[in-house]
C-alpha atoms as a PDB file:
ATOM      1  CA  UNK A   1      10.031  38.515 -38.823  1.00  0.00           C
ATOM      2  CA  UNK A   2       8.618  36.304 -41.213  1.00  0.00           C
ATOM      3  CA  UNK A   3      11.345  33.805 -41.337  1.00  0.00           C
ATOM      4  CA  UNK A   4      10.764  34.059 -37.110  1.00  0.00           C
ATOM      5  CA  UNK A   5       6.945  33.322 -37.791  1.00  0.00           C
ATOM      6  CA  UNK A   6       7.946  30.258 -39.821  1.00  0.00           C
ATOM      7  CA  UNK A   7      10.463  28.491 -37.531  1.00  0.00           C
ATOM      8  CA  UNK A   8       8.256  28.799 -34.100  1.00  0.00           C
ATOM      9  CA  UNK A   9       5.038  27.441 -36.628  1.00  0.00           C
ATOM     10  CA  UNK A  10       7.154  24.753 -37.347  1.00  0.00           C
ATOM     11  CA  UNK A  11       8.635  24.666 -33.861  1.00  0.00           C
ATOM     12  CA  UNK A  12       4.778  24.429 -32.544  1.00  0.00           C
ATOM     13  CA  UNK A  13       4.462  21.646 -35.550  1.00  0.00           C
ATOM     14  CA  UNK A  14       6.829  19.335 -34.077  1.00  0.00           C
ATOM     15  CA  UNK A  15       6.247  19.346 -30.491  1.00  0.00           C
ATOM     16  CA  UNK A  16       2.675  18.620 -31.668  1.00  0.00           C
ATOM     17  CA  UNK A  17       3.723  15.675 -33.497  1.00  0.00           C
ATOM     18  CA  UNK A  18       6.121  14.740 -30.511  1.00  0.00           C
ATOM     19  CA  UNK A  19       3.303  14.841 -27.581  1.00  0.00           C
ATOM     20  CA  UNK A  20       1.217  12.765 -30.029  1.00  0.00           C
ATOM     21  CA  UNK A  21       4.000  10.300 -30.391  1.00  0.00           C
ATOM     22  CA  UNK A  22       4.537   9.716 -26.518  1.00  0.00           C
ATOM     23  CA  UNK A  23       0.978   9.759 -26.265  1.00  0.00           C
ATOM     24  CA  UNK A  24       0.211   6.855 -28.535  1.00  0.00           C
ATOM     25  CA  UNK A  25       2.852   4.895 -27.190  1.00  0.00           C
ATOM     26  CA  UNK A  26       1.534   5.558 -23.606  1.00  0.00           C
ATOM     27  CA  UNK A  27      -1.607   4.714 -24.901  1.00  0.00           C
ATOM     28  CA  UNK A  28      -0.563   1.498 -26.711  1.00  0.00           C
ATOM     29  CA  UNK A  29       2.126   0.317 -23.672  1.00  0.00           C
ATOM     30  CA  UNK A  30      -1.090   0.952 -21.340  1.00  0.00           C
ATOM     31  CA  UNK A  31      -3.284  -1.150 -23.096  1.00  0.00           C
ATOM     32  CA  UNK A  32      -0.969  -3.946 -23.444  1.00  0.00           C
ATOM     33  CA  UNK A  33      -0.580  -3.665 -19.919  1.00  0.00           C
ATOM     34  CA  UNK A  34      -4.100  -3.557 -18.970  1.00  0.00           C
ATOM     35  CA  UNK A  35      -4.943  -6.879 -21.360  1.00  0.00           C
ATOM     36  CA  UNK A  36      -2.142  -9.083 -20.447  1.00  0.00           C
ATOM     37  CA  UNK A  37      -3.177 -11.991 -18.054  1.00  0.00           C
ATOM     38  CA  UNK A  38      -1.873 -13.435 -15.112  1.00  0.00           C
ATOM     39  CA  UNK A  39      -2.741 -17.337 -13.724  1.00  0.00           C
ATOM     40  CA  UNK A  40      -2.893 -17.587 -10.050  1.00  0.00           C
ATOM     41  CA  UNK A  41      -1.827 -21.388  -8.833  1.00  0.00           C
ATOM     42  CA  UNK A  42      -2.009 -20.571  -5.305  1.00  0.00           C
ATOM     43  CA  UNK A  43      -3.420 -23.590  -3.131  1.00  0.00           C
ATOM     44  CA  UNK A  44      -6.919 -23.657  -2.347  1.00  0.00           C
ATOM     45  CA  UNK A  45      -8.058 -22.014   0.699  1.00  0.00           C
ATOM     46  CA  UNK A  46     -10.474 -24.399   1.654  1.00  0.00           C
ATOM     47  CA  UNK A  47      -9.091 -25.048   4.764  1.00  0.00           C
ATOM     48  CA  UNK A  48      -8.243 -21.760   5.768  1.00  0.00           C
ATOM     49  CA  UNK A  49     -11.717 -20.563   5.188  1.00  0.00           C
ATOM     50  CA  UNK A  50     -13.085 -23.826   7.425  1.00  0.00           C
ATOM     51  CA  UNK A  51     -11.427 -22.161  10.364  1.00  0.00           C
ATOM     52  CA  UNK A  52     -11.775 -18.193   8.798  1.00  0.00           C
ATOM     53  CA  UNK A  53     -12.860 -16.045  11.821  1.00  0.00           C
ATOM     54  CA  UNK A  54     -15.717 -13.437  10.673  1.00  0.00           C
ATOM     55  CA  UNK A  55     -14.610 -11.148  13.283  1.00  0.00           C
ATOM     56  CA  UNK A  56     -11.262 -10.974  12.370  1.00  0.00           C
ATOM     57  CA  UNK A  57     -12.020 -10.840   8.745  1.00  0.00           C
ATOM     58  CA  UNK A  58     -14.329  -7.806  10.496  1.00  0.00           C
ATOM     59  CA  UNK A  59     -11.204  -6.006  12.031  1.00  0.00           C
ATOM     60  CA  UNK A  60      -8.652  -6.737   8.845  1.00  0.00           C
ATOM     61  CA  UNK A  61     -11.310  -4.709   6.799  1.00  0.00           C
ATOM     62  CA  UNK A  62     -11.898  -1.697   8.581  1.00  0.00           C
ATOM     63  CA  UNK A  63      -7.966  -1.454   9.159  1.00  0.00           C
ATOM     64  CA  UNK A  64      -6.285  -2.857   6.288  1.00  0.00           C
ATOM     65  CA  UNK A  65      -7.530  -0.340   3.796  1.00  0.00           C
ATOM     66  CA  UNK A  66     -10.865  -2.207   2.788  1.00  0.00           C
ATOM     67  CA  UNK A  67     -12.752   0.339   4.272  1.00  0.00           C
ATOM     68  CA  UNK A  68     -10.977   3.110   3.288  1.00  0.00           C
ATOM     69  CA  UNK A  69     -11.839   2.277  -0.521  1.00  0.00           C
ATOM     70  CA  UNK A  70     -14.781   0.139  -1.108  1.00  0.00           C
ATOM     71  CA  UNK A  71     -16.437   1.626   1.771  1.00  0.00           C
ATOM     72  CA  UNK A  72     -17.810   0.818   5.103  1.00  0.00           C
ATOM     73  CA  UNK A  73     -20.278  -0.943   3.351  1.00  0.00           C
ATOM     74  CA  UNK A  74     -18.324  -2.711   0.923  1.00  0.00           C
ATOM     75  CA  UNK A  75     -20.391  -0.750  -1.890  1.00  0.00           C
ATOM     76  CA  UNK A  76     -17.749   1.048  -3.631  1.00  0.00           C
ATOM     77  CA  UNK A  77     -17.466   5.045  -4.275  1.00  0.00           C
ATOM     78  CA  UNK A  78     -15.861   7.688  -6.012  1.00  0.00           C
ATOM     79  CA  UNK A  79     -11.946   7.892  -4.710  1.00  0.00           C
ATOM     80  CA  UNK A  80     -10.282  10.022  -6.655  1.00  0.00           C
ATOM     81  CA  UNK A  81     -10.930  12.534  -9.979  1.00  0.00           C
ATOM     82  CA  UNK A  82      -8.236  14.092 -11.061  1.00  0.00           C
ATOM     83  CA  UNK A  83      -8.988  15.819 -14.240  1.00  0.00           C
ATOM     84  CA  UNK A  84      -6.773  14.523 -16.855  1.00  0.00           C
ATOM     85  CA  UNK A  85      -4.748  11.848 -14.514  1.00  0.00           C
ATOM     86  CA  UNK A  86      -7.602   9.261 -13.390  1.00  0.00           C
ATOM     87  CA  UNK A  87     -10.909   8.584 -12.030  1.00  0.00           C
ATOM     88  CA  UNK A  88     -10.435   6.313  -9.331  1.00  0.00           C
ATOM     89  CA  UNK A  89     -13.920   4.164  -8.442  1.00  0.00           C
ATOM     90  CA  UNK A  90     -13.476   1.021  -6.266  1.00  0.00           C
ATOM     91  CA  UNK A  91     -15.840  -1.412  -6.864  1.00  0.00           C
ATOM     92  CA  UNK A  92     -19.229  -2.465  -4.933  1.00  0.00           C
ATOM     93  CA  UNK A  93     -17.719  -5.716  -3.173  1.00  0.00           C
ATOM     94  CA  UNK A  94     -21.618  -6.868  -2.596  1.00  0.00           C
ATOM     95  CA  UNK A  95     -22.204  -7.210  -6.079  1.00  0.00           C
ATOM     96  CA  UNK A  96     -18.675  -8.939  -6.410  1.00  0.00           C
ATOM     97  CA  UNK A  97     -19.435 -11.913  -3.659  1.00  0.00           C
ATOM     98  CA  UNK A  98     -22.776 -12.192  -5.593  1.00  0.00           C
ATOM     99  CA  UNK A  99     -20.981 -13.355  -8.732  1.00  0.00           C
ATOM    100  CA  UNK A 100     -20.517 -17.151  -9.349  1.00  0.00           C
ATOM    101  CA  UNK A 101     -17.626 -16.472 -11.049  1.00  0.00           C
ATOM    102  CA  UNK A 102     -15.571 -14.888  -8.096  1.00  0.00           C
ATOM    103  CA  UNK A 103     -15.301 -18.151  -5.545  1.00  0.00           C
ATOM    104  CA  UNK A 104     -13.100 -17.986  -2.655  1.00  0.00           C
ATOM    105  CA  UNK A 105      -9.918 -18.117  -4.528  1.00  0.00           C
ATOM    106  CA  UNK A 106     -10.632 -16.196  -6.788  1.00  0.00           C
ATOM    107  CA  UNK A 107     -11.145 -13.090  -4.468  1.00  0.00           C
ATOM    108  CA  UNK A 108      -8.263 -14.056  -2.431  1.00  0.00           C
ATOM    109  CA  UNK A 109      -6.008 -13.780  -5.710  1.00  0.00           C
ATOM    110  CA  UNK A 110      -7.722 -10.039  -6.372  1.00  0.00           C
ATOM    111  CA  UNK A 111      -6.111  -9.223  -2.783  1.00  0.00           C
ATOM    112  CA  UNK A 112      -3.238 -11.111  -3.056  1.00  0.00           C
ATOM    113  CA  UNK A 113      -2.357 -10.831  -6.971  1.00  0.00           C
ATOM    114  CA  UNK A 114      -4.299  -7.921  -7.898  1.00  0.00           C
ATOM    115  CA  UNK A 115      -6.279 -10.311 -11.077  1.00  0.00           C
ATOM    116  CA  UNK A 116     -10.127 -10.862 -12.057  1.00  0.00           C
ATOM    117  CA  UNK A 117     -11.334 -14.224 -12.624  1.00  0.00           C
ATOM    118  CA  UNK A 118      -9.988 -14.270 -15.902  1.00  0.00           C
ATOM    119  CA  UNK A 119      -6.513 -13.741 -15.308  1.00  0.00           C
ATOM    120  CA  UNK A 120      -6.624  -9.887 -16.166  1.00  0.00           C
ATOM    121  CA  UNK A 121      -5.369  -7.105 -14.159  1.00  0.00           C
ATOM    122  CA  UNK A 122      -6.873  -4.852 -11.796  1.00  0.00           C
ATOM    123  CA  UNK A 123      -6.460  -1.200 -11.604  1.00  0.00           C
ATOM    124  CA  UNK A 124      -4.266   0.513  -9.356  1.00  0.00           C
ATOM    125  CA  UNK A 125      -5.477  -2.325  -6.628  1.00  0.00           C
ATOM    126  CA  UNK A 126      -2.866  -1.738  -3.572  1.00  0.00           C
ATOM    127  CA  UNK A 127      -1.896  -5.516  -4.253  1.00  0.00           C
ATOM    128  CA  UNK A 128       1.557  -4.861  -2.991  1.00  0.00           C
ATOM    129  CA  UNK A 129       0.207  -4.238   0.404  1.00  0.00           C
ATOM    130  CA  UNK A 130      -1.457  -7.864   0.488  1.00  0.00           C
ATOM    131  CA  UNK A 131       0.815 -10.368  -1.346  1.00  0.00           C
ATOM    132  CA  UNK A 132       2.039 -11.669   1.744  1.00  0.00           C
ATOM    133  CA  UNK A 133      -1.554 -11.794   3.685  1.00  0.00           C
ATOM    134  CA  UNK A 134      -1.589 -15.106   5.846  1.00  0.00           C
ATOM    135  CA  UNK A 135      -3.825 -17.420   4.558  1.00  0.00           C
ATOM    136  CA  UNK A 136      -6.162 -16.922   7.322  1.00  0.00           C
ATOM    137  CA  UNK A 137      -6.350 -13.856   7.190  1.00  0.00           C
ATOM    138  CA  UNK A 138      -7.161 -13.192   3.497  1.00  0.00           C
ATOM    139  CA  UNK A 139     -10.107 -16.231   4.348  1.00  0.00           C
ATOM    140  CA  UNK A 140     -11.349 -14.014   7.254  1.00  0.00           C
ATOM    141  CA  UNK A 141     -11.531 -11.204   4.702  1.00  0.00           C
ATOM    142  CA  UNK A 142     -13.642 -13.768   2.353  1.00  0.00           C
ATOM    143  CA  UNK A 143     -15.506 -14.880   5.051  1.00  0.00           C
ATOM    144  CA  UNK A 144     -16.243 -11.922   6.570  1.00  0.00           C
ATOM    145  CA  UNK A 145     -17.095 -10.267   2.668  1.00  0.00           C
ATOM    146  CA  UNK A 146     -19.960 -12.741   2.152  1.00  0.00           C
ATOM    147  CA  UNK A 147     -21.809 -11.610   5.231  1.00  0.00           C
ATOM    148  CA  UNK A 148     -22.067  -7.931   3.707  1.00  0.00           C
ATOM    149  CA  UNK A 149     -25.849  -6.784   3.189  1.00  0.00           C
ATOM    150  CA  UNK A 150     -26.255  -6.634  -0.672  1.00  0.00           C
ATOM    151  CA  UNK A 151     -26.126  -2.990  -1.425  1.00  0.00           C
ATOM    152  CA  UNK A 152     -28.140  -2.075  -5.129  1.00  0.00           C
ATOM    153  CA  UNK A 153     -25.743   0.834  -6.132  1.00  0.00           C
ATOM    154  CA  UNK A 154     -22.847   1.362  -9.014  1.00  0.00           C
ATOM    155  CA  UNK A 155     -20.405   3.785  -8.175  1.00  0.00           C
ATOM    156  CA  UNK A 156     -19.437   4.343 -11.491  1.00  0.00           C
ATOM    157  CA  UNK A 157     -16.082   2.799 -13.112  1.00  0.00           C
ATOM    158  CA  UNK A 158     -12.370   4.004 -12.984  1.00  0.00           C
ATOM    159  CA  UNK A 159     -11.220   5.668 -16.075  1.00  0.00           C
ATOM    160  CA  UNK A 160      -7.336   6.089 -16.299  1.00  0.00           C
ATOM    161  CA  UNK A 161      -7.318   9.341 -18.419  1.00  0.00           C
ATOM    162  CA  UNK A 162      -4.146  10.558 -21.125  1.00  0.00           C
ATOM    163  CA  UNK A 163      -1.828  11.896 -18.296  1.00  0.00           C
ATOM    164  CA  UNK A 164      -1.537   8.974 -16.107  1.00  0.00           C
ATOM    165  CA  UNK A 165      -0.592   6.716 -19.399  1.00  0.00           C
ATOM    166  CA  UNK A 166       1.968   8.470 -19.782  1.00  0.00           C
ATOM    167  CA  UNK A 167       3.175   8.795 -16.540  1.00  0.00           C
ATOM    168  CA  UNK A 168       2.718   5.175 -16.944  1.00  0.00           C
ATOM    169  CA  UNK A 169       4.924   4.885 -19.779  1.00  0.00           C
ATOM    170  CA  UNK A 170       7.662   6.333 -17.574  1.00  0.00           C
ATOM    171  CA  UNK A 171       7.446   4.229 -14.097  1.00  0.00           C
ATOM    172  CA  UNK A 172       5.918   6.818 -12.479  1.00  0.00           C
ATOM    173  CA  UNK A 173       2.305   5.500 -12.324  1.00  0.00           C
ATOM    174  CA  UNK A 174       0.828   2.814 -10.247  1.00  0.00           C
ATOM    175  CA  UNK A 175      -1.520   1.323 -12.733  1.00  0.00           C
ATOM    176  CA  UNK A 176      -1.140  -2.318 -12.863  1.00  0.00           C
ATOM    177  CA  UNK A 177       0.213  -3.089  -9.699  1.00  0.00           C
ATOM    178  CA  UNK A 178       0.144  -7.176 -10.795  1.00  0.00           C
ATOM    179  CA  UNK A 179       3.181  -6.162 -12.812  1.00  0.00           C
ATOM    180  CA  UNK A 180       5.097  -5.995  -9.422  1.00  0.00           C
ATOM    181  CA  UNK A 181       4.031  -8.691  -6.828  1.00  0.00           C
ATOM    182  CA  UNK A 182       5.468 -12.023  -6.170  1.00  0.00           C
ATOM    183  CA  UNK A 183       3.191 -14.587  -8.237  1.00  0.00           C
ATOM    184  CA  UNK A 184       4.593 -17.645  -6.773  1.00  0.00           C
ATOM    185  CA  UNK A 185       2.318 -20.312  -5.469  1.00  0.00           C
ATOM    186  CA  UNK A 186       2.880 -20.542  -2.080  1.00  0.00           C
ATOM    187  CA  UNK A 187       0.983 -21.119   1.818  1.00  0.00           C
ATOM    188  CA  UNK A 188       1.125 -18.173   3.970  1.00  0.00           C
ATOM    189  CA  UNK A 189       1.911 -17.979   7.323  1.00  0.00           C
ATOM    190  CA  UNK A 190       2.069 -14.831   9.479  1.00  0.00           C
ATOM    191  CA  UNK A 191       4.315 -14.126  12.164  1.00  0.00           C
ATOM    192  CA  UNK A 192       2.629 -14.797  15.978  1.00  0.00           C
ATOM    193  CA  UNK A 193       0.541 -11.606  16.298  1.00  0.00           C
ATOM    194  CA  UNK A 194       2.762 -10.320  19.202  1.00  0.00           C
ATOM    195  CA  UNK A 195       5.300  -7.191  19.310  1.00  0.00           C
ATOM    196  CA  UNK A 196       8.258  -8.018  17.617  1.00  0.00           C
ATOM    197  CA  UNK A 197      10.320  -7.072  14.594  1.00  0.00           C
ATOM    198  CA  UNK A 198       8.842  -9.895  12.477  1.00  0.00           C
ATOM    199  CA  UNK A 199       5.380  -9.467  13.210  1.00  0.00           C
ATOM    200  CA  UNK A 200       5.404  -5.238  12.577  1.00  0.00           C
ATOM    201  CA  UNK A 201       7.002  -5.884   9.702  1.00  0.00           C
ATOM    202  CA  UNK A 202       3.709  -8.237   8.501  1.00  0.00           C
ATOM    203  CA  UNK A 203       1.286  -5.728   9.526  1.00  0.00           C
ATOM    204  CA  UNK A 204       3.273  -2.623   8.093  1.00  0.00           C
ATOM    205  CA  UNK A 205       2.860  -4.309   4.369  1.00  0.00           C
ATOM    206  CA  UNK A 206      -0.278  -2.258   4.087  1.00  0.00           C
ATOM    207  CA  UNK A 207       1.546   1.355   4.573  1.00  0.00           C
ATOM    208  CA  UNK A 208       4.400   0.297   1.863  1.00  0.00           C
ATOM    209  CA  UNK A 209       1.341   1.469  -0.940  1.00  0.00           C
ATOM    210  CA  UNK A 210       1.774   5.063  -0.009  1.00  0.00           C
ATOM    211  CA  UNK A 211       5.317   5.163   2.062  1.00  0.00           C
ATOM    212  CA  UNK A 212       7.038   2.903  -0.690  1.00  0.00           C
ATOM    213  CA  UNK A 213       9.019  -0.327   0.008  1.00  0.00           C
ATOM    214  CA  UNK A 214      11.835   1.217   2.126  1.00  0.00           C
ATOM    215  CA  UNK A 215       9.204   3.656   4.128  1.00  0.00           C
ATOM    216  CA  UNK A 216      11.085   6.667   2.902  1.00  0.00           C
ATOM    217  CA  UNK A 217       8.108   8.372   1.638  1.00  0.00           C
ATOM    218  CA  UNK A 218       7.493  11.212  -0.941  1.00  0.00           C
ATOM    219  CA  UNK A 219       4.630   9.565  -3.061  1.00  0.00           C
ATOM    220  CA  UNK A 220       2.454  12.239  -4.291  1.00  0.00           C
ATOM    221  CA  UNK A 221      -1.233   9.390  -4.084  1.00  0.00           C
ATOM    222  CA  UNK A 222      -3.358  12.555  -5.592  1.00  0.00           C
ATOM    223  CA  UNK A 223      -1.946  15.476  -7.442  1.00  0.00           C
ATOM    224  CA  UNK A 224      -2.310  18.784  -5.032  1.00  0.00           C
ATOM    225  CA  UNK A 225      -1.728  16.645  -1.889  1.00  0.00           C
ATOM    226  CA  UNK A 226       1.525  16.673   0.261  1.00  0.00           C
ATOM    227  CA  UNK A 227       3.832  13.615  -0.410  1.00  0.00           C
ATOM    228  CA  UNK A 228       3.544  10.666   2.160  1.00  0.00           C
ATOM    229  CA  UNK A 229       5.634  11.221   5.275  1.00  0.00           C
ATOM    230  CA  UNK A 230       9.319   9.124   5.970  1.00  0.00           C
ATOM    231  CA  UNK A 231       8.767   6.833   8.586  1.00  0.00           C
ATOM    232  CA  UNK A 232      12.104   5.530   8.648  1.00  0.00           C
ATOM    233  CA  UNK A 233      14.537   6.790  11.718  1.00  0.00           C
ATOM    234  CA  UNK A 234      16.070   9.952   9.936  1.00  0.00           C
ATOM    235  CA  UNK A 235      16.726  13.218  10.874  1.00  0.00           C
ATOM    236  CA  UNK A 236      13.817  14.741   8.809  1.00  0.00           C
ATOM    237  CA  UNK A 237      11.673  11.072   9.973  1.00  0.00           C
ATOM    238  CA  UNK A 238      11.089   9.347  12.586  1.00  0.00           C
ATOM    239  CA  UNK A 239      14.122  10.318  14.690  1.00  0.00           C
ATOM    240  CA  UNK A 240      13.046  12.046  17.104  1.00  0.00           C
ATOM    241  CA  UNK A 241      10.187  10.105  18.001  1.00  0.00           C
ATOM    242  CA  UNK A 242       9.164   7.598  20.563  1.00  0.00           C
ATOM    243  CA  UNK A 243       6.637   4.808  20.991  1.00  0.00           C
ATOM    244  CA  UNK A 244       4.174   7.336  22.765  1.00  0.00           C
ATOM    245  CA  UNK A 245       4.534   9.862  19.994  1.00  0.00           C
ATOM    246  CA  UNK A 246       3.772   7.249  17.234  1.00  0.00           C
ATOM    247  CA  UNK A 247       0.657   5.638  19.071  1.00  0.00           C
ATOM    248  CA  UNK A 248      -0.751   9.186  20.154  1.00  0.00           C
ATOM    249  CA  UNK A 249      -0.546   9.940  16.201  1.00  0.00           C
ATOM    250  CA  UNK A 250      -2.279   6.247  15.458  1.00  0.00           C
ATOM    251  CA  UNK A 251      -5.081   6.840  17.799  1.00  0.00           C
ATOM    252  CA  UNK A 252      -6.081  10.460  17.278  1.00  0.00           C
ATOM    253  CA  UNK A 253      -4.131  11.839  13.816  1.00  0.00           C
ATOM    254  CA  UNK A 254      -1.892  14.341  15.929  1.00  0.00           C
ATOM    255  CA  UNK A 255       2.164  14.877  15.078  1.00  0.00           C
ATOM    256  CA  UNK A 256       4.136  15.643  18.440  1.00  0.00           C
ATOM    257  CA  UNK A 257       4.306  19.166  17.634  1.00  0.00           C
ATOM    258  CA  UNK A 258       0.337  19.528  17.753  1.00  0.00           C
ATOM    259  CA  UNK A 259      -0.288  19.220  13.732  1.00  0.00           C
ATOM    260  CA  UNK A 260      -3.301  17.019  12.524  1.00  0.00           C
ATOM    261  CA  UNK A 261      -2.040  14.805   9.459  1.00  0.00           C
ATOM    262  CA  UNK A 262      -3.493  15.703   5.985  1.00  0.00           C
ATOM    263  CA  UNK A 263      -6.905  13.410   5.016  1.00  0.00           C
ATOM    264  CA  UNK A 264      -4.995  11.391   2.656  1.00  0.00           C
ATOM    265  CA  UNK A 265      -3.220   9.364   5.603  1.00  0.00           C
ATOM    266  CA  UNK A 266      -6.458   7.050   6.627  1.00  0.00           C
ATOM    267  CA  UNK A 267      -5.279   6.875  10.617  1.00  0.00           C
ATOM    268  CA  UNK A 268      -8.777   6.462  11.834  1.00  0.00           C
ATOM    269  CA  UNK A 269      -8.963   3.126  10.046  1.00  0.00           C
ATOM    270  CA  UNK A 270      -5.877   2.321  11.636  1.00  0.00           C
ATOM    271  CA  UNK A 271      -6.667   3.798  15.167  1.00  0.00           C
ATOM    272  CA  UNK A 272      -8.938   1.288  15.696  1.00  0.00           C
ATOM    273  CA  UNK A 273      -5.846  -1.532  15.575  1.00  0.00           C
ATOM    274  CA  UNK A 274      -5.171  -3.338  18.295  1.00  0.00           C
ATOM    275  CA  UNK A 275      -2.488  -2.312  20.505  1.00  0.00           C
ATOM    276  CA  UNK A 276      -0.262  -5.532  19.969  1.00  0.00           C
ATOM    277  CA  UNK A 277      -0.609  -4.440  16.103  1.00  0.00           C
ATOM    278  CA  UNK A 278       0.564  -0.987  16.542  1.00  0.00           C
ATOM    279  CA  UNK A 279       2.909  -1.494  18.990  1.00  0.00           C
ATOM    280  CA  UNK A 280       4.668  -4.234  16.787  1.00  0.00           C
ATOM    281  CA  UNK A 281       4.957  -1.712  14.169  1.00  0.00           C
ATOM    282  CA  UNK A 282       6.706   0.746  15.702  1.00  0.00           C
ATOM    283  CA  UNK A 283       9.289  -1.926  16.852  1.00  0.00           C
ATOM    284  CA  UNK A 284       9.883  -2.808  13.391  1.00  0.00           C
ATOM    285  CA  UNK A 285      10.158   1.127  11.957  1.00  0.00           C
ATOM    286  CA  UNK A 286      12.903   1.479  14.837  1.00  0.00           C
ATOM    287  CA  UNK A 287      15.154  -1.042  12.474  1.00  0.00           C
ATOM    288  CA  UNK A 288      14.629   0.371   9.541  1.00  0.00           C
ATOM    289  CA  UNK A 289      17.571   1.969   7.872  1.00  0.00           C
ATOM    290  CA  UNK A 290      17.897   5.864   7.975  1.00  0.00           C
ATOM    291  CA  UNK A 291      16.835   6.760   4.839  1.00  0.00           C
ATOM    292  CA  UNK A 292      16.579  10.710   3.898  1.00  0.00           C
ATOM    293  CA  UNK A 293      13.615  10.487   2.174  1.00  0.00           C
ATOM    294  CA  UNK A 294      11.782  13.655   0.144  1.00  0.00           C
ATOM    295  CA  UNK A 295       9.861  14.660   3.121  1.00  0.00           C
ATOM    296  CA  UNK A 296       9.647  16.001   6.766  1.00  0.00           C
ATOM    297  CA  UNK A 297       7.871  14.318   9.513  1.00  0.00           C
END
């Protein structure tokens, strides 16, 4: 018994000293991570934002995911606490449009690049889901950001907590998106906003943050919610869908079989895009390759 007592105390012993060594090199891989910079050459948006169209820069915010995060308001609030993962707080944009430092380029490089002014990263910023945002459109956003009543309010600040290090550590954590999106100067131009394969395929960028790359799906976004659906056209996707089915869900957060779709899936942002948008969409998912995914539709 006593020789028992001795190997599980040293058993206990070890995988004490083991968690602390993955946990300090979580720690120290996340912190490199977090204070590495990035420079942005993209051209200057001057004349984008000479022609930037405050009611489209209106529309691309409530249904682009703006909303959704900072706010109606643009004032930032609490997203997501999950005890021992992270505390999720997007910022109070008002206060961010204020500050001399962030000029037009300089917020068009947090959307497109996911970077502060001074070249470091921000956290978990969907940046993926804008790289590619036409020039116009990210000066709308600009445009339209300026306009926003200054709101006198701190939402707090995100804290990314032990867990989600090391989940970092182990490519299974979205914490500095900037470590994944295209950095190359470049103009962008969108697709004509019709329905067609290349233009769905422009809007869709902003579901690839929580549907993944391929649209397969299966991202748990918060732990204790379901994993994001596969909206590829698979048996246990989109298959058995049609263009009716997809818009009804859209426009009022219904499946075909009468089920309402779990809060985490923000379709009342996107119910308010315009048909050609939607529409589009759906005629790019229908090209996608069948892909099995993790989850059912």
């Amino acid at each position: 018994m006593r020789r028992l007592s001795k190997w599980l105390g040293w058993s206990v012993v070890g995988l004490a000293v083991l968690a602390a060594g993955v946990l300090g090199t979580a720690w120290a891989l996340s912190e490199r991570a977090l204070s590495r910079t990035w420079t942005v050459q993209d051209p200057p948006l001057a004349d984008a934002m000479a022609s930037a169209s405050l009611e489209h820069g209106r529309h691309l915010y409530a249904t682009r995911g703006c909303a959704d995060c900072h706010g109606a308001d643009g004032a930032g609030k609490l997203l997501v606490d999950a005890p021992n993962v992270v505390r999720i707080v997007p910022s109070n944009l008002t206060r961010t449009v204020r500050d001399a430092a962030w000029t037009d380029d300089r917020i068009a490089a947090a959307i497109r690049h996911g970077v502060r002014p001074d070249g470091t990263p921000l956290v978990i910023m969907p940046t993926g889901d804008y790289n590619d945002l036409d020039d116009h459109d990210v000066a709308s956003i600009v445009a339209y950001l300026r306009t926003l009543p200054a709101v006198d309010a701190d939402p707090g600040r995100t804290h990314v907590r032990p867990l989600a290090r090391v989940l970092y550590a182990f490519g299974k954590f979205p914490l500095v998106p900037a470590e994944h999106v295209d950095h190359t100067p470049r103009v962008r131009v969108a697709p004509p906003a019709k329905v067609s394969v290349a233009y769905g395929k422009y809007v869709a960028q902003v579901c690839t943050g929580c549907h993944g790359a391929d649209f397969a799906g299966g991202h748990v976004l918060e732990p204790g919610t379901p994993a994001s659906a596969n909206l590829t056209p698979h048996a246990n996707g989109l298959q058995a869908w049609n263009e009716t089915d997809f818009l009804r869900l859209m426009r009022t957060g219904q499946r075909p079989d009468g089920r309402q779709l779990h809060r985490m899936m923000p379709w009342k942002s996107y119910s308010t895009m315009q048909d050609v948008e939607l529409r589009a969409v759906w005629t790019y998912l229908r090209t996608l390759p069948p892909a099995e995914g993790r989850t059912r539709s």
